[in-house]
Every structure is written in structure tokens, then in C-alpha cells.
Protein backbone atom coordinates (compact mmCIF):
# COMPACT_ATOMS: atom_id res chain seq x y z
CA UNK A 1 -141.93 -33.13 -42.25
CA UNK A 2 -145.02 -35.35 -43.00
CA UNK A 3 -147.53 -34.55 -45.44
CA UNK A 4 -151.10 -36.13 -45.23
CA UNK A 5 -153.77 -35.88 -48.11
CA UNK A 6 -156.68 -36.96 -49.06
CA UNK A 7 -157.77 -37.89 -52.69
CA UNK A 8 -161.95 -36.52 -52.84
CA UNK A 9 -162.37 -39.07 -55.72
CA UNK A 10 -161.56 -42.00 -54.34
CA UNK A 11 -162.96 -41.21 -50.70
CA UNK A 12 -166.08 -43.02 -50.36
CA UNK A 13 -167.09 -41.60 -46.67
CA UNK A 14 -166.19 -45.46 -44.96
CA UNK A 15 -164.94 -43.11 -42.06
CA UNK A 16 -162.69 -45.96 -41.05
CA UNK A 17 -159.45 -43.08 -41.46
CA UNK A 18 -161.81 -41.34 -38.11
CA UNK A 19 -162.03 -44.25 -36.32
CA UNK A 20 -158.24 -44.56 -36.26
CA UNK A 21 -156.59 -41.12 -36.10
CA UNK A 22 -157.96 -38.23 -34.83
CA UNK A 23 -155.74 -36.04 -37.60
CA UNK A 24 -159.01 -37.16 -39.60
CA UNK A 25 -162.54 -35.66 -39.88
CA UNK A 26 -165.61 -36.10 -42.13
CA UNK A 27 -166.62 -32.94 -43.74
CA UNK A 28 -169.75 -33.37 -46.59
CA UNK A 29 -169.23 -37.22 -46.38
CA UNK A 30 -165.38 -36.90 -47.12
CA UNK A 31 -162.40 -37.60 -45.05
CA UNK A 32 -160.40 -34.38 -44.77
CA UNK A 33 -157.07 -34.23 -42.83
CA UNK A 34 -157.16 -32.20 -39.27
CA UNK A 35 -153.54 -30.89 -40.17
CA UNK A 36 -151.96 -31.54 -43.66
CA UNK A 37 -148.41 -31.92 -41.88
CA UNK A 38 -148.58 -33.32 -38.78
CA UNK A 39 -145.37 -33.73 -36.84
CA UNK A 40 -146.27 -37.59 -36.19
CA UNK A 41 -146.79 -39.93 -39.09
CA UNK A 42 -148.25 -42.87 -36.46
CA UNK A 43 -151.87 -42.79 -36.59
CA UNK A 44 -151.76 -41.53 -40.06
CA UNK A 45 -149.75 -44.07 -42.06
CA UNK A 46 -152.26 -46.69 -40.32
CA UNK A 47 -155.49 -45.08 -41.52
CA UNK A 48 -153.94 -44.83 -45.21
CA UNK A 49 -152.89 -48.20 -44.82
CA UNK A 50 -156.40 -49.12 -43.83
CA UNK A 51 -158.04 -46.76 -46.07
CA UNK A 52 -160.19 -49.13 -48.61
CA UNK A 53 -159.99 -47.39 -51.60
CA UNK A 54 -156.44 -45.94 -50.74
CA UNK A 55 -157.34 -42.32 -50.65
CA UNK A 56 -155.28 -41.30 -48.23
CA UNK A 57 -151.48 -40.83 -49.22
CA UNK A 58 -148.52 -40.02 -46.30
CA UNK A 59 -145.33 -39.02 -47.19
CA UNK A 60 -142.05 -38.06 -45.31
């Protein structure tokens, strides 16, 4: 199972995470994941890896 989260203090609202995976919206100028455990990690693992302030965590 993957788990997908989203740290509201380090989020700065880039929406780059959006731009990449559609398991990511923008609710009050924060990323927030779609679904917290996804059954693909794909798309995830690259917006957290793109993620500028690293906000994003994905584990297995």
C-alpha cells in the first residue's frame, strides 16, 4: 500500500505537485492529496521528488 501526504507547513502553493499528478489538488492555496493511498506510487513519487520545499512525502 502507498501512502501520500502532504506537510501544510512547508507547502508554499508552487502547484508544481498539480501539474504532475492528478492524485494532487490545491485547496486554500495548499496541495492536498486526491487519495492518501493510492494504489500507484508513479505520478506521486515524481511530484514529491519535484516538490521544492519537499512537502510531499510517499511511502510504500
Amino acid at each position: 500500500m502507498v501512502k501520500v501526504s502532504v506537510d501544510k507547513n512547508k507547502c508554499i502553493g508552487c502547484g508544481e505537485c498539480v501539474k504532475i499528478c492528478k492524485n494532487f489538488k490545491m485547496v486554500n492555496n495548499k496541495s492536498v492529496p486526491v487519495d492518501k493511498n493510492p494504489k500507484e506510487i508513479g505520478c506521486n513519487e515524481k511530484a514529491a521528488k519535484n516538490c521544492p520545499t519537499k512537502a510531499i512525502k510517499v511511502s510504500k
